[in-house]
N, C-alpha and C. Protein backbone atom coordinates (compact mmCIF):
# COMPACT_ATOMS: atom_id res chain seq x y z
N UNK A 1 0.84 -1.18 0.00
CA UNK A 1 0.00 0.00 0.00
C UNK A 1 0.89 1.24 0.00
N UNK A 2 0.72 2.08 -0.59
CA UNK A 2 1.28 3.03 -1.03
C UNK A 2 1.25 3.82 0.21
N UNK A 3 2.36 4.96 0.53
CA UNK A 3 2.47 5.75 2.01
C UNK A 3 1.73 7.36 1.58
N UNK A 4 1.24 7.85 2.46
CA UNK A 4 0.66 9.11 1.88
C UNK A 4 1.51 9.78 2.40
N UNK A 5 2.27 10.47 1.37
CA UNK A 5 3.47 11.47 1.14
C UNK A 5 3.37 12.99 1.40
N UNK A 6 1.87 13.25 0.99
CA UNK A 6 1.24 14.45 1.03
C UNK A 6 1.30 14.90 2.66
N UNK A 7 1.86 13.96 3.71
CA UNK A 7 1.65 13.85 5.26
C UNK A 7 3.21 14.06 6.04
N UNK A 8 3.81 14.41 5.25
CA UNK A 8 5.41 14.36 5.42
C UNK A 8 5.71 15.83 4.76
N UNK A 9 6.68 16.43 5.88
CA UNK A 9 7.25 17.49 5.16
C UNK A 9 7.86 17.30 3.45
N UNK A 10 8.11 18.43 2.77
CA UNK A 10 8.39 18.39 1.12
C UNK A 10 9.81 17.28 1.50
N UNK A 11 10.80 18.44 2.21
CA UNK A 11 12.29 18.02 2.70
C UNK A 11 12.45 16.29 3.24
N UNK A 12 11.08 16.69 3.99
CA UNK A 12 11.42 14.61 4.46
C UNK A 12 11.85 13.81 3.31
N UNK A 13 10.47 14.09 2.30
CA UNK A 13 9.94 12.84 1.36
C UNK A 13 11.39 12.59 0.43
N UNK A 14 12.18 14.03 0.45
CA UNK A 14 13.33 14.07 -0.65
C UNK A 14 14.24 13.05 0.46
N UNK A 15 14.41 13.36 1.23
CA UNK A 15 15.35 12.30 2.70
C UNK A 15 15.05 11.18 2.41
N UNK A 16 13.48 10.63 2.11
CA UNK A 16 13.19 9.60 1.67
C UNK A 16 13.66 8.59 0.30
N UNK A 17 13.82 9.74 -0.55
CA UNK A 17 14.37 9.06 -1.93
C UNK A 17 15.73 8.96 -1.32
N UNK A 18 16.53 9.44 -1.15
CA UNK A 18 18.16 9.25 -1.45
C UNK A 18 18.27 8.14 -0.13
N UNK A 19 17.49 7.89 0.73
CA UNK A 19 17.77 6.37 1.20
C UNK A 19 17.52 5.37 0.25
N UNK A 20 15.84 5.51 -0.13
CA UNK A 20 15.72 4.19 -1.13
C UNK A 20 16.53 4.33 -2.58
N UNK A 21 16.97 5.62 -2.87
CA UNK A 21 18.16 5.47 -4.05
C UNK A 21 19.39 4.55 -3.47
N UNK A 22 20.07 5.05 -2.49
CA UNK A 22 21.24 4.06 -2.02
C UNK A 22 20.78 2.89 -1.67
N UNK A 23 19.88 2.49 -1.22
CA UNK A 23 19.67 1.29 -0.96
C UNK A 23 18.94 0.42 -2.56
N UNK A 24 18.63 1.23 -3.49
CA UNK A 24 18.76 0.25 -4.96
C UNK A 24 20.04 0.55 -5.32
N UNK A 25 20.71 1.24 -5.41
CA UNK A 25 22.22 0.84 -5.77
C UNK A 25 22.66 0.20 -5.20
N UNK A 26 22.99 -0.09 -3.72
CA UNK A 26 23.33 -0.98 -2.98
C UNK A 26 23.18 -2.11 -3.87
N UNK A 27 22.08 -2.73 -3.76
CA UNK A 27 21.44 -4.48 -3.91
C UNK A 27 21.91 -4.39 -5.83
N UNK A 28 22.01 -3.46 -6.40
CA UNK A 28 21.84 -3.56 -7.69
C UNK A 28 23.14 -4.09 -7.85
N UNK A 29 24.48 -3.44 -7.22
CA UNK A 29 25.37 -4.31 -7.28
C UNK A 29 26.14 -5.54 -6.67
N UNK A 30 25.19 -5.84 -6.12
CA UNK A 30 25.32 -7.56 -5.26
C UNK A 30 25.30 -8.49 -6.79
N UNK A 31 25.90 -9.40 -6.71
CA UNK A 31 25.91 -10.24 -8.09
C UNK A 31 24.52 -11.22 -7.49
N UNK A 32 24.50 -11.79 -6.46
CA UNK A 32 23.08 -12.97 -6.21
C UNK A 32 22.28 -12.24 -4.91
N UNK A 33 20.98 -11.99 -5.72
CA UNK A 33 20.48 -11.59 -3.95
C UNK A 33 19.44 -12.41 -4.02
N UNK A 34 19.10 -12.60 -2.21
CA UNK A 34 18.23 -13.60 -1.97
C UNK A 34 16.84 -13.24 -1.82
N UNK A 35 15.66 -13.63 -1.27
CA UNK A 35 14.78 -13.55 -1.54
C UNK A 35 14.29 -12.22 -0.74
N UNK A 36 14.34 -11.66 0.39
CA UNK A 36 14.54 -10.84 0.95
C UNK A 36 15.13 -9.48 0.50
N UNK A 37 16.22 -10.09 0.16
CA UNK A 37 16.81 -8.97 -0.91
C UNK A 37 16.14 -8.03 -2.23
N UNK A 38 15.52 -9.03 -2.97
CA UNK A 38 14.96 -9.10 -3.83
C UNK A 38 13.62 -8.28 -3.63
N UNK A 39 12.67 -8.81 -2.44
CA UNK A 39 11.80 -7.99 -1.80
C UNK A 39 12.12 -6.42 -1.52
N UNK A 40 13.43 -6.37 -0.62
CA UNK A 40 13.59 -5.14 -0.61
C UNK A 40 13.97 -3.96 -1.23
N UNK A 41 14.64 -4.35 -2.40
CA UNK A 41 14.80 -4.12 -4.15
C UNK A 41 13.66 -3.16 -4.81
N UNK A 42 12.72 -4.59 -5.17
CA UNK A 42 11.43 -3.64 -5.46
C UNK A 42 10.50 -2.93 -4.65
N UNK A 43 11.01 -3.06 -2.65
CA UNK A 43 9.95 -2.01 -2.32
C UNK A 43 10.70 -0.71 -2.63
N UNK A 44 12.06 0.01 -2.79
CA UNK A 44 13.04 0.80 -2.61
C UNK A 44 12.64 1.07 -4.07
N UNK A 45 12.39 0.39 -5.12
CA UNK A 45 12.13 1.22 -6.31
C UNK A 45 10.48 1.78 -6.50
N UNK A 46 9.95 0.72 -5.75
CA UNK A 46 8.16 1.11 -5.42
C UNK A 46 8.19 2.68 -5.11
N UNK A 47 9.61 2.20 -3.98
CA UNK A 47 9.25 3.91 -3.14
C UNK A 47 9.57 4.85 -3.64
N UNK A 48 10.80 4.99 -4.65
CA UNK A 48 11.15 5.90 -5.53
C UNK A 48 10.24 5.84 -6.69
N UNK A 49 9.75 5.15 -7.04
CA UNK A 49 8.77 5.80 -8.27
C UNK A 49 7.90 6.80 -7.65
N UNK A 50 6.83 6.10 -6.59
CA UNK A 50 6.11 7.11 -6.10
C UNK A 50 6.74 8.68 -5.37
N UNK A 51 7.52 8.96 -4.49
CA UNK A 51 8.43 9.92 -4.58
C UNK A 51 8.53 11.08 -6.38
N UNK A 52 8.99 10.07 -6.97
CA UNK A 52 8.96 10.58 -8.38
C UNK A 52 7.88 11.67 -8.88
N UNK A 53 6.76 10.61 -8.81
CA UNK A 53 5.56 11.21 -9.59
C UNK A 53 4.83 12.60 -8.35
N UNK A 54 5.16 12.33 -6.92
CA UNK A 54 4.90 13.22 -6.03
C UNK A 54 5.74 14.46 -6.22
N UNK A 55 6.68 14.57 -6.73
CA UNK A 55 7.76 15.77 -7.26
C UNK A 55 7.27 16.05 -8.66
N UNK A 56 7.21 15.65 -9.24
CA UNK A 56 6.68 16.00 -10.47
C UNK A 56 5.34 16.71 -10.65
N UNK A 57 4.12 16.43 -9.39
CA UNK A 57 3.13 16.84 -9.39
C UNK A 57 3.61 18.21 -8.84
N UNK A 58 4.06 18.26 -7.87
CA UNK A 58 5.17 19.73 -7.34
C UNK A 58 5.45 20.24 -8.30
N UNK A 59 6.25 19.97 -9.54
CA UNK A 59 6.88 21.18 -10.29
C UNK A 59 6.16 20.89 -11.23
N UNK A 60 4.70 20.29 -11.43
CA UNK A 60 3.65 20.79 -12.77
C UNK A 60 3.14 21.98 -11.98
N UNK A 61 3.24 22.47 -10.71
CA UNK A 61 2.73 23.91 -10.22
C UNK A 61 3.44 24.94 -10.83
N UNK A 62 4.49 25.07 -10.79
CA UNK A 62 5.24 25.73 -11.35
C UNK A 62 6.98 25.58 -10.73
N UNK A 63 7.63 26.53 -11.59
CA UNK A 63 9.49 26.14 -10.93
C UNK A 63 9.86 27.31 -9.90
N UNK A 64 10.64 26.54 -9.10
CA UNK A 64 11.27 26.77 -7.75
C UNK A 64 11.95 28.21 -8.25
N UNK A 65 12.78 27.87 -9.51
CA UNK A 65 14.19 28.21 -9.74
C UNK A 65 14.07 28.82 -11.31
N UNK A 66 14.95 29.96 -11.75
CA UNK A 66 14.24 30.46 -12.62
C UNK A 66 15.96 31.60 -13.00
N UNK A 67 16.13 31.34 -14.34
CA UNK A 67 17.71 32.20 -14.30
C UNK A 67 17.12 33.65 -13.52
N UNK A 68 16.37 34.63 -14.00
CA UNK A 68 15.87 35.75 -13.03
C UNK A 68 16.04 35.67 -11.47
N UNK A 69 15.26 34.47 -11.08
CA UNK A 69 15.29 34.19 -9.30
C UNK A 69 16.48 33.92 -8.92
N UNK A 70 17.35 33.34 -9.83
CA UNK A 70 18.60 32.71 -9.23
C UNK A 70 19.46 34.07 -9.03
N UNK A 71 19.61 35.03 -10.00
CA UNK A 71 20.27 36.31 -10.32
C UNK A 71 19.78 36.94 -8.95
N UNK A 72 18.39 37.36 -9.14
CA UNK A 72 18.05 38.30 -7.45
C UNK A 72 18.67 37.50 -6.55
N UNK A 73 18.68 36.41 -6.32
CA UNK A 73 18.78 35.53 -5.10
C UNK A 73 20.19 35.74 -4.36
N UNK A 74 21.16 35.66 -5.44
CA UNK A 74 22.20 35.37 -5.71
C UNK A 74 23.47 36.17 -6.26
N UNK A 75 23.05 36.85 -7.10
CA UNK A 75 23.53 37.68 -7.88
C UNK A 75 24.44 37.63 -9.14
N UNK A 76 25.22 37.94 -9.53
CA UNK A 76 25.74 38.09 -10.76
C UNK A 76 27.38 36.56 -10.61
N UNK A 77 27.35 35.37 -10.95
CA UNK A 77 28.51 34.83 -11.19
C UNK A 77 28.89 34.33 -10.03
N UNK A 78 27.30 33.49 -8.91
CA UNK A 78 27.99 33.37 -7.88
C UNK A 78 28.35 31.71 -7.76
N UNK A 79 28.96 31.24 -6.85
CA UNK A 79 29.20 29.68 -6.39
C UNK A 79 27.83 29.27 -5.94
N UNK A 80 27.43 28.39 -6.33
CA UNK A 80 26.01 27.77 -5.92
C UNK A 80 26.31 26.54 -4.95
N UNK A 81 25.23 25.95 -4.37
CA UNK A 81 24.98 24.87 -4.12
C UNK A 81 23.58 24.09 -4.37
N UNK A 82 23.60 23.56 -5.44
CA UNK A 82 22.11 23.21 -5.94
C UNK A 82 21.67 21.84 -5.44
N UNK A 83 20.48 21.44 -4.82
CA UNK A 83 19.93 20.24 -4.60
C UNK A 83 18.80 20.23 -5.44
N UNK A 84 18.65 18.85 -6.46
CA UNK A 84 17.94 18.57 -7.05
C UNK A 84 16.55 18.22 -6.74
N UNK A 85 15.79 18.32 -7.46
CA UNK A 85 14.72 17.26 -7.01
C UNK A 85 15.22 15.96 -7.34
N UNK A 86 14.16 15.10 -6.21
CA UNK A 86 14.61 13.68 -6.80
C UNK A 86 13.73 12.96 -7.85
N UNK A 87 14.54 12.17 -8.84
CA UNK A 87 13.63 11.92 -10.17
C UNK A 87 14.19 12.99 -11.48
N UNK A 88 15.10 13.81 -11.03
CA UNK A 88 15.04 14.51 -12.59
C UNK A 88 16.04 14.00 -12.94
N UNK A 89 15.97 14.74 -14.28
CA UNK A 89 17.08 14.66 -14.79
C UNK A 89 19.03 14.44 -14.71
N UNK A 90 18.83 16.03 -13.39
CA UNK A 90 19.62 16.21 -12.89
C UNK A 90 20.31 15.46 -12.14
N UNK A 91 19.31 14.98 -11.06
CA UNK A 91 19.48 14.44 -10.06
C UNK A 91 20.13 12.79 -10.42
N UNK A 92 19.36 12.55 -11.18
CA UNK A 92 20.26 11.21 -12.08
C UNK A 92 21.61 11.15 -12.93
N UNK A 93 21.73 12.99 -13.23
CA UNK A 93 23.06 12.84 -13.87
C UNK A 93 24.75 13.37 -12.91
N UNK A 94 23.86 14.39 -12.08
CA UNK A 94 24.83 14.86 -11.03
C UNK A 94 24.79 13.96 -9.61
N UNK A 95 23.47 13.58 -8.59
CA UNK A 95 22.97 13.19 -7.73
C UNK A 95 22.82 13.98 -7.14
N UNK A 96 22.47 14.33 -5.75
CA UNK A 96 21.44 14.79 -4.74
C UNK A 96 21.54 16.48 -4.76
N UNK A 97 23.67 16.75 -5.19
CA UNK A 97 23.52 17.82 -4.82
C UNK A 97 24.90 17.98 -5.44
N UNK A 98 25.34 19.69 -5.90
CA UNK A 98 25.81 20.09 -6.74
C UNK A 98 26.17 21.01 -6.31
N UNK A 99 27.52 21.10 -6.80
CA UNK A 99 28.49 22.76 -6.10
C UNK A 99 29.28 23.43 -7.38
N UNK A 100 28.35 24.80 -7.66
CA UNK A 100 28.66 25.16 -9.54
C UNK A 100 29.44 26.54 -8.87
N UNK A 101 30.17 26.60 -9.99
CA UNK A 101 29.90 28.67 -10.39
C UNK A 101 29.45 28.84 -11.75
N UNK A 102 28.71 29.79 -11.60
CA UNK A 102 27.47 30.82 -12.54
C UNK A 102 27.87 31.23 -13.27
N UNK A 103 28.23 31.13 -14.80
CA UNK A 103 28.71 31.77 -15.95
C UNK A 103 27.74 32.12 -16.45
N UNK A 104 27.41 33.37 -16.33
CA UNK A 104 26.02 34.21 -17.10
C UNK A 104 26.36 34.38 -18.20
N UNK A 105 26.04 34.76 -18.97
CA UNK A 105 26.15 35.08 -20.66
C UNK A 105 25.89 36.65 -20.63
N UNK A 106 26.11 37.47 -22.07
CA UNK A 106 25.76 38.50 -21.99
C UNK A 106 23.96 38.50 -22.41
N UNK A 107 24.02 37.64 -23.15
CA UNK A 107 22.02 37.37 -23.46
C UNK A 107 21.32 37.04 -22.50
N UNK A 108 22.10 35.94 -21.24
CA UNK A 108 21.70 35.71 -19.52
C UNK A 108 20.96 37.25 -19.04
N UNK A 109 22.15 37.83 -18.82
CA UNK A 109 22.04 39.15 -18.25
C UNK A 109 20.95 40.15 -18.59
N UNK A 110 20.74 40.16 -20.30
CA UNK A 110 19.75 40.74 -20.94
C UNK A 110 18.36 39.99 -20.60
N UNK A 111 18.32 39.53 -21.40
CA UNK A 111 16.95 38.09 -20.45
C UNK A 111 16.63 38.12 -19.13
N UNK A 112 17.25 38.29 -18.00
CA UNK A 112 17.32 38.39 -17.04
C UNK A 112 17.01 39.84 -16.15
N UNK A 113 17.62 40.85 -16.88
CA UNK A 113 16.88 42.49 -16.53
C UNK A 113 15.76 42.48 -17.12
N UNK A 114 15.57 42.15 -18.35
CA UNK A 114 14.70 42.41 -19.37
C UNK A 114 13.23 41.44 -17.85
N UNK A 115 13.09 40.25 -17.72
CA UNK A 115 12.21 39.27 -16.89
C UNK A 115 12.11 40.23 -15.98
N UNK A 116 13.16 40.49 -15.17
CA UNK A 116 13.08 40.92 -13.79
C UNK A 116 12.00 42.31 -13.93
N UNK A 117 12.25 43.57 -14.55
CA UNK A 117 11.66 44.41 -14.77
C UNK A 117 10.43 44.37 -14.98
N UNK A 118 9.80 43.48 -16.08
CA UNK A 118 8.67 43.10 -16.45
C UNK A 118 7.69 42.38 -15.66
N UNK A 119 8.30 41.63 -14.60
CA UNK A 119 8.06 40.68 -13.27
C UNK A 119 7.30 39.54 -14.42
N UNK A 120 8.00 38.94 -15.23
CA UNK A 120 7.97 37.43 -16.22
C UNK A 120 7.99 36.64 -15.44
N UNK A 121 7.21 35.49 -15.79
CA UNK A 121 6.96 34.26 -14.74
C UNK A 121 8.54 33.27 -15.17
N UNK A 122 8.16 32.53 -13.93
CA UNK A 122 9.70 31.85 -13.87
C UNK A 122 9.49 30.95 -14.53
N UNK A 123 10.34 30.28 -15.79
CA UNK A 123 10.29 29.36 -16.35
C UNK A 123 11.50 28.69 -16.56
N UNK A 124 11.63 27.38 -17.21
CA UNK A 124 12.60 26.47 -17.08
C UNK A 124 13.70 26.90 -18.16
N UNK A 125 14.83 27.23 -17.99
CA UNK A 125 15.48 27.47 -18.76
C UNK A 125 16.88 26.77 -18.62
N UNK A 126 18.37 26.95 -19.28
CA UNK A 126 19.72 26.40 -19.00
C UNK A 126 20.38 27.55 -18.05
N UNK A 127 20.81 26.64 -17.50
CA UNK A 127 21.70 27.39 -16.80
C UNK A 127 23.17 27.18 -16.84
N UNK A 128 24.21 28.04 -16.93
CA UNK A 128 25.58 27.71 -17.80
C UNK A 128 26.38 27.59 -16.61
N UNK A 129 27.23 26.66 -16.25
CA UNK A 129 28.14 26.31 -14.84
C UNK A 129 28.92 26.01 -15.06
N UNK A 130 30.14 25.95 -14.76
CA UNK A 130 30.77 25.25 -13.87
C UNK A 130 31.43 24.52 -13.12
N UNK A 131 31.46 23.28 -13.04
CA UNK A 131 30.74 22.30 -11.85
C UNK A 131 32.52 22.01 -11.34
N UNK A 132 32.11 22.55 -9.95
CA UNK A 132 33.43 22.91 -9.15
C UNK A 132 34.32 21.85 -9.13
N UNK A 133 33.62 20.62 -8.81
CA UNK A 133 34.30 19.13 -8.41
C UNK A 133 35.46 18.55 -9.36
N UNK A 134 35.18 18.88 -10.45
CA UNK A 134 35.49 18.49 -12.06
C UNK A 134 36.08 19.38 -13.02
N UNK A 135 35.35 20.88 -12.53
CA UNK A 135 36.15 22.02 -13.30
C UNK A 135 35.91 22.03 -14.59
N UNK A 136 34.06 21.42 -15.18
CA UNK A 136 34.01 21.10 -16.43
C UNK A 136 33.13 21.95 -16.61
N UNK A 137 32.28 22.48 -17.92
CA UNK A 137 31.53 24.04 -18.00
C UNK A 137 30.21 22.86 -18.37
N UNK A 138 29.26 22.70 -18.17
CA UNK A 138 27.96 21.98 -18.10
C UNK A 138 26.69 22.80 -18.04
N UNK A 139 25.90 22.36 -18.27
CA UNK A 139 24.63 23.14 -18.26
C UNK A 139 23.44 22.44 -17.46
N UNK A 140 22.61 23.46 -16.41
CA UNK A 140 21.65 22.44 -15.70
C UNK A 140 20.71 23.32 -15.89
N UNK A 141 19.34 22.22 -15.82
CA UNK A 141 18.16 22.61 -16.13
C UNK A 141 17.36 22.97 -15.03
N UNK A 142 17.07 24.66 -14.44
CA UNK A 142 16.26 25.24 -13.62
C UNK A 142 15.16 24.83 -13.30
N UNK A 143 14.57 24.23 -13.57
CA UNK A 143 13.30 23.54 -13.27
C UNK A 143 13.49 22.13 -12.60
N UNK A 144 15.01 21.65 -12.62
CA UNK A 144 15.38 20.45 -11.96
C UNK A 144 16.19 20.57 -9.87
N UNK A 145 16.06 22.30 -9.85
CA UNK A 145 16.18 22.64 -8.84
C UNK A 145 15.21 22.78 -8.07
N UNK A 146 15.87 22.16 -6.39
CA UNK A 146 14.47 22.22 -5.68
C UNK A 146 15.16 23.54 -4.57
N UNK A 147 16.48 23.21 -4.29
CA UNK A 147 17.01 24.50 -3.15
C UNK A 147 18.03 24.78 -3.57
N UNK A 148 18.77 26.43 -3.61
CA UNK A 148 19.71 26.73 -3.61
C UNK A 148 20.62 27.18 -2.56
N UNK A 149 21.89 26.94 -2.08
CA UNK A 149 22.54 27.78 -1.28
C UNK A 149 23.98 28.22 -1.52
């Protein structure tokens, strides 16, 4: 039976995925698991699907994160710390959480006064980084952010 998620802080339910994420990676790389194992396998992906589609219903409201919001927030070229939602894109290609610096563009900047002024709704756009760990320039998708710091 499925857990009602809607009953748990936003922050828990995400606490929730990145256990049952490590715990399907865990078992995924066991070469023989036993029956138990196996059980606990598919409840850990049960639980991350649902998780999934509960975040997703979240950001069909609209996005957290928005190049404009990130700019006020933040300002011009700063070091981020991004946590994903769990289930995106992101979160499957970076994991839970991400430490960039902000390479705005000069069209960023324009786009970005131009929104801000106008008070433009926040929408999903690229965002140009970075990514400190690696020192490689990548691009992440604003709408795959759930917190910044």
């Amino acid at each position: 039976m499925p857990i009602d998620l809607s009953s748990f802080p936003e922050k828990s339910v995400y606490v929730m995925y990145f256990l049952h994420y490590t715990t399907v990676k865990d078992l995924e790389s066991k070469p023989n698991l036993n029956d138990s194992q196996v059980l606990e396998l598919e409840g850990a992906r049960a639980a991350m699907h649902s998780i999934e589609a509960y975040t997703a219903k979240i950001r069909s409201k609209g996005y957290a994160w928005s190049l404009p919001s990130l700019f006020q927030f933040k300002g011009f070229n700063p070091t981020l710390t991004l946590e994903f939602y769990p289930g995106t894109e992101s979160y499957h290609k970076y994991g839970k959480i991400l430490v960039v610096n902000v390479n705005y563009s000069e069209d960023d900047l324009k786009y970005m006064t131009e929104t801000i002024r106008n008070g433009g709704p926040r929408i999903n756009s690229k965002l140009k980084v970075l990514r400190i760990h690696d020192m490689i320039e990548d691009e992440v998708n604003t709408g795959d952010i759930y917190t910044v710091g």
